[in-house]
N, C-alpha and C. Protein backbone atom coordinates (compact mmCIF):
# COMPACT_ATOMS: atom_id res chain seq x y z
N UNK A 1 101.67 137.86 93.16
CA UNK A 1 102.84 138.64 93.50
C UNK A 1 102.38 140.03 93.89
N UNK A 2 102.99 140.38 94.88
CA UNK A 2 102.58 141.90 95.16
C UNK A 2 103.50 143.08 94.75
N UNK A 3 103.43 144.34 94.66
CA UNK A 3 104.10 145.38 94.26
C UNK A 3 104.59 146.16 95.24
N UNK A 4 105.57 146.98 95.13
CA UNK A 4 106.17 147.44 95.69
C UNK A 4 106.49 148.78 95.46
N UNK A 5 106.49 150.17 96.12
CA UNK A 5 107.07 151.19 95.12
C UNK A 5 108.44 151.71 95.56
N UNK A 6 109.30 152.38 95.05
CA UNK A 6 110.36 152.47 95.53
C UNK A 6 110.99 153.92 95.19
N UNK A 7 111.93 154.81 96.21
CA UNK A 7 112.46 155.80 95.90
C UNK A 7 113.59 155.79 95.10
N UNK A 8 114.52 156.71 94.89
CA UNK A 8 115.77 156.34 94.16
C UNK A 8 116.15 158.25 93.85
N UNK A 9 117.20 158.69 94.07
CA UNK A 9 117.50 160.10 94.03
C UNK A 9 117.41 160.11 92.77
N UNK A 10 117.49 161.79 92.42
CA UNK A 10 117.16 161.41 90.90
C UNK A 10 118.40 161.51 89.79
N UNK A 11 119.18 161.74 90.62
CA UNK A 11 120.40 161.11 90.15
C UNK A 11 120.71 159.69 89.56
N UNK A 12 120.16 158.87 89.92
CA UNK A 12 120.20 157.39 90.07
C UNK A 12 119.00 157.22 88.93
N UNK A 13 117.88 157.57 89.05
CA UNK A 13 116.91 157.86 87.95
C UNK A 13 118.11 158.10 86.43
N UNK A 14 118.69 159.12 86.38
CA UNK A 14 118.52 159.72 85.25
C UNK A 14 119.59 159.05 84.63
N UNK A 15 120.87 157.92 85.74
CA UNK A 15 121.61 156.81 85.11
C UNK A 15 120.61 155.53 84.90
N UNK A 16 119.67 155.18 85.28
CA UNK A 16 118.90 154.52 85.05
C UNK A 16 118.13 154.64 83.53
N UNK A 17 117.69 155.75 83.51
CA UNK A 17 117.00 155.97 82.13
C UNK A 17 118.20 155.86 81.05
N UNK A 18 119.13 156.12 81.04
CA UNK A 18 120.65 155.98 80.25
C UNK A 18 120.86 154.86 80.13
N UNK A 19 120.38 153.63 80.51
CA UNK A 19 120.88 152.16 80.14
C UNK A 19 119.24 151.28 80.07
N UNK A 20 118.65 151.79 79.23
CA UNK A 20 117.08 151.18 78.88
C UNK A 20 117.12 149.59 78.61
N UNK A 21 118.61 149.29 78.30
CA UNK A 21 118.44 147.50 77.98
C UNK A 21 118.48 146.84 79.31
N UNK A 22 118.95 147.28 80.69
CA UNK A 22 118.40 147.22 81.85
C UNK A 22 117.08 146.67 82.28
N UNK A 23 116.37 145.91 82.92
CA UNK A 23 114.99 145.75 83.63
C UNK A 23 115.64 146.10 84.76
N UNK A 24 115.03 146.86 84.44
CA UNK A 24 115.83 147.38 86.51
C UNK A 24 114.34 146.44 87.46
N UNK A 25 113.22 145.98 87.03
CA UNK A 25 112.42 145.92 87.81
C UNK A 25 112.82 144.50 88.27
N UNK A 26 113.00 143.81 87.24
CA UNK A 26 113.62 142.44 87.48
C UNK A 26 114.79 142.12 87.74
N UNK A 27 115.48 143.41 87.87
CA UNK A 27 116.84 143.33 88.60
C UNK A 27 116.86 143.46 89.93
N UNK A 28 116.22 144.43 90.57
CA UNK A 28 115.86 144.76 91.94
C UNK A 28 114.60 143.06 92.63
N UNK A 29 114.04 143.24 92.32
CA UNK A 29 113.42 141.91 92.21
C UNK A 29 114.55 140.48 92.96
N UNK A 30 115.25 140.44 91.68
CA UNK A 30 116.08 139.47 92.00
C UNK A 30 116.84 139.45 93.18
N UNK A 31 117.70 140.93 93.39
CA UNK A 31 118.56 141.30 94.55
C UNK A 31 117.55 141.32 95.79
N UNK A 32 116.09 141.08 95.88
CA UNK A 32 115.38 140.95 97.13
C UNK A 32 115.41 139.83 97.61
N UNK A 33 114.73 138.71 96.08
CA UNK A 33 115.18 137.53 96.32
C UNK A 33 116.32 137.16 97.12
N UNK A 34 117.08 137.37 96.68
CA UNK A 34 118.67 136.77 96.93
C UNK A 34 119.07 136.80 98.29
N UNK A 35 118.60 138.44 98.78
CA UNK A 35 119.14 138.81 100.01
C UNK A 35 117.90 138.31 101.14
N UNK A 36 116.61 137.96 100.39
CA UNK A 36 115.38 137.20 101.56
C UNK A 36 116.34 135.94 101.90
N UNK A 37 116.44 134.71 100.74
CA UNK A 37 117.21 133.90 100.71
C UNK A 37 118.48 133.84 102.03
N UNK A 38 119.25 135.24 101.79
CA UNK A 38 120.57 135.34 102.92
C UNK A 38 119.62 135.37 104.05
N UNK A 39 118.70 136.07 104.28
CA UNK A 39 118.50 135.98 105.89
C UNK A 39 118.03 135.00 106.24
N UNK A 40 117.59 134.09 105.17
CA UNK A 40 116.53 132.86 105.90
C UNK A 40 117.71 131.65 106.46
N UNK A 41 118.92 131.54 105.47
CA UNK A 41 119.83 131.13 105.54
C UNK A 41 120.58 131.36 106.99
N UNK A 42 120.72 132.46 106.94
CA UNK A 42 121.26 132.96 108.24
C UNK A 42 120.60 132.35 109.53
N UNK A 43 119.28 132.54 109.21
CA UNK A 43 118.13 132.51 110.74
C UNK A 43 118.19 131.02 111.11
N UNK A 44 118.42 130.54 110.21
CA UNK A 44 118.56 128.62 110.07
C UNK A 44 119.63 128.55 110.97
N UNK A 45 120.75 129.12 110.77
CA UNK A 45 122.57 128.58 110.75
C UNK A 45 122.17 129.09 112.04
N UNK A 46 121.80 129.96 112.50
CA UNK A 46 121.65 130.60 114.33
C UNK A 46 120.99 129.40 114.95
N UNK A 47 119.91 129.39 114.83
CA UNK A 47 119.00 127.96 115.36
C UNK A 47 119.91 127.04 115.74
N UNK A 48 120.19 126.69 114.59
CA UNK A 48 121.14 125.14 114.48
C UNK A 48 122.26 125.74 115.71
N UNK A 49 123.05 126.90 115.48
CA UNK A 49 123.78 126.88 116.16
C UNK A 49 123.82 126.64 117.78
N UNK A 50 122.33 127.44 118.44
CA UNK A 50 121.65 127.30 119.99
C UNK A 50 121.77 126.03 119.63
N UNK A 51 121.08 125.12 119.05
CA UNK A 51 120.76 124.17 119.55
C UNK A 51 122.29 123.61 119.85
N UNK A 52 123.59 123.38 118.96
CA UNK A 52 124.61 122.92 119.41
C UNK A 52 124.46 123.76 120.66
N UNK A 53 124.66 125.13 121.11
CA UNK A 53 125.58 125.50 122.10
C UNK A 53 124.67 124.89 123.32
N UNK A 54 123.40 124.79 123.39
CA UNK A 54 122.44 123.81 124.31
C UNK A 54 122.98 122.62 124.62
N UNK A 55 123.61 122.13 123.58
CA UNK A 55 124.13 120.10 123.56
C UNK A 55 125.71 120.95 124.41
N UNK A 56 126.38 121.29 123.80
CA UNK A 56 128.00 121.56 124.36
C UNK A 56 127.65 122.16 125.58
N UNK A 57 126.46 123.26 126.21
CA UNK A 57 126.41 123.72 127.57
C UNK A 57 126.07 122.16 128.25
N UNK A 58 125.30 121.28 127.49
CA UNK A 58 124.93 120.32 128.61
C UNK A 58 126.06 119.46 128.54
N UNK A 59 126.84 118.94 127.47
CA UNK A 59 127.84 118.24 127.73
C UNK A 59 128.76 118.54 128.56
N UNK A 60 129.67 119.46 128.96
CA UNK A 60 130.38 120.23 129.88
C UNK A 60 129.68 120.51 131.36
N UNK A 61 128.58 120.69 131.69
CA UNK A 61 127.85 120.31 132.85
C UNK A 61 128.45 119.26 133.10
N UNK A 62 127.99 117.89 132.22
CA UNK A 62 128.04 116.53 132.65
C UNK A 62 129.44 116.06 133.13
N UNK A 63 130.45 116.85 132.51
CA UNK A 63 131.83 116.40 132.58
C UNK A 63 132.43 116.96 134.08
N UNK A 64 132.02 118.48 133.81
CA UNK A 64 131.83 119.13 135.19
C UNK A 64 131.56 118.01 136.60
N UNK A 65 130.06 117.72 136.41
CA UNK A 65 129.74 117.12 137.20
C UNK A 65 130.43 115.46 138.03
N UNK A 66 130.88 115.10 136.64
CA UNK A 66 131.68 113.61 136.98
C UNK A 66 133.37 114.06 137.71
N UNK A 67 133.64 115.12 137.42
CA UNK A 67 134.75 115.09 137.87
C UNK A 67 134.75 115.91 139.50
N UNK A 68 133.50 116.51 139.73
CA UNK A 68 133.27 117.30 141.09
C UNK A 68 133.17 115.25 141.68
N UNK A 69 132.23 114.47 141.20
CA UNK A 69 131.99 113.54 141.85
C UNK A 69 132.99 112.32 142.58
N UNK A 70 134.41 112.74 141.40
CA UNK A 70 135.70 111.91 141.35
C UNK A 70 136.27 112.72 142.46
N UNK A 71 136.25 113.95 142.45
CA UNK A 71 137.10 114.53 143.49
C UNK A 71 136.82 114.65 144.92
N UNK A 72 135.13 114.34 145.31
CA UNK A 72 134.65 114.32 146.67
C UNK A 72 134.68 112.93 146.75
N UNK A 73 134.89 111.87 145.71
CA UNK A 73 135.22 110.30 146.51
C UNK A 73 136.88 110.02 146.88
């Protein structure tokens, strides 16, 4: 696992030091997790999505096309 260092005003520090039963390290931690998780999630659901709008651009071509073909016979 690698480390990380992080800022925080020191405002935020000095509510931090005020609640010591906190792991803030394994709290922050987690919320990286979570939110890596959302984007990978995300980057998936886009993919998937091109690939439908690839199938629906080509399906609509095809329909396109049969009905240009109905209308010049």
């Amino acid at each position: 696992m690698v480390s990380i260092t992080l800022s925080v005003p020191e405002e935020i520090r000095e509510i931090m030091k005020k609640h010591p039963e906190i792991n803030w390290s394994v709290l922050v931690r987690k919320m990286l997790i979570e939110k890596a998780k959302e984007l990978s999630l995300k980057e998936e659901m886009f993919k998937e999505l091109n690939r439908e709008k690839s199938f629906s651009e080509w399906a609509v071509n095809i329909v396109r096309k049969g009905r240009k073909n109905e209308a010049d016979n």
